[in-house]
Protein backbone atom coordinates (compact mmCIF):
# COMPACT_ATOMS: atom_id res chain seq x y z
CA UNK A 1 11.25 -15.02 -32.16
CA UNK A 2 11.54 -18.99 -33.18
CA UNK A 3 11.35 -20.09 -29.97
CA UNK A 4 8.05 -17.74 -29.52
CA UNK A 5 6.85 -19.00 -32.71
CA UNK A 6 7.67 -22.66 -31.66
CA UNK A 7 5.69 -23.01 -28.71
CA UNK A 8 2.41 -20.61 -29.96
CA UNK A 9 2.45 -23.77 -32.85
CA UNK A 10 3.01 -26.49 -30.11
CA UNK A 11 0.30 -25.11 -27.78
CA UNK A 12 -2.59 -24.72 -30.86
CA UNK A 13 -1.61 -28.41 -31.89
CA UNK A 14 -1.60 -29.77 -28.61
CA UNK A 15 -4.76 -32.17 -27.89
CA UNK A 16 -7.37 -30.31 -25.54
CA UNK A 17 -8.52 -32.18 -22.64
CA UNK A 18 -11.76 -33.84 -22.98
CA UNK A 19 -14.81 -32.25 -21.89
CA UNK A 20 -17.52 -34.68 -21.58
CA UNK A 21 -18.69 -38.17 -22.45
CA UNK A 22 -18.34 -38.75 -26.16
CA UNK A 23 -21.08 -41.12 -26.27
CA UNK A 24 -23.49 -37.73 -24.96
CA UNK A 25 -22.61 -36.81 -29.04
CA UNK A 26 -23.84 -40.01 -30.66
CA UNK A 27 -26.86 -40.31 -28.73
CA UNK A 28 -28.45 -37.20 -30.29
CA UNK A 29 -31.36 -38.72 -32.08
CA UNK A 30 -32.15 -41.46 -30.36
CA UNK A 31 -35.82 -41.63 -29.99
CA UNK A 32 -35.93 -43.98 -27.26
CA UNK A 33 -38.54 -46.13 -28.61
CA UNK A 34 -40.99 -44.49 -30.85
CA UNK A 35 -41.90 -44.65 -34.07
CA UNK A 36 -42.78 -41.85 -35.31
CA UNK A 37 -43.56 -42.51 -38.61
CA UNK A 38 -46.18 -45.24 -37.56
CA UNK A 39 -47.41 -42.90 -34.91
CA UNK A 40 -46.77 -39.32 -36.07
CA UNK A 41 -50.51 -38.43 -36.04
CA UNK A 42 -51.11 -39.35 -32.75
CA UNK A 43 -47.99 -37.95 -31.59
CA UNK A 44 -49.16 -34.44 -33.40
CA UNK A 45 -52.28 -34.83 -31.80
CA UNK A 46 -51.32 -35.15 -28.42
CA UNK A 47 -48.91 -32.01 -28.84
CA UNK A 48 -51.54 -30.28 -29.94
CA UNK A 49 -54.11 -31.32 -27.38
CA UNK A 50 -51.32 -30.42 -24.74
CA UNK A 51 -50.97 -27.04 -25.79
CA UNK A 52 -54.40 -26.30 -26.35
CA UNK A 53 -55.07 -27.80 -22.31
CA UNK A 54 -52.07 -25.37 -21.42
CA UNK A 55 -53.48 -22.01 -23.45
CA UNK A 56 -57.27 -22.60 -21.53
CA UNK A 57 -56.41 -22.75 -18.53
């Protein structure tokens, strides 16, 4: 039973093989270049436009 307990412990501790680019993580939220508290209106605006073009048609 210890040695069945030993290795369930050692294989939930053990270090899981990377996935995927870590630096995919701390990109979230990069907006690439706009401002969009200096441009939120317009930004608004052309969503809205965009949808209303899309709805019309």
């Amino acid at each position: 039973m210890a040695e069945y307990v030993r290795r369930v412990i050692e294989r939930d501790l053990a270090s899981p093989e990377p996935r995927g680019d870590i630096s995919d993580i701390f990109a979230l939220g990069r907006s690439g270049g706009s401002d969009i508290a200096a441009e939120g209106k317009s930004v608004v605006a052309d969503a809205v436009e965009e949808d209303w073009i899309q709805r019309t048609r």
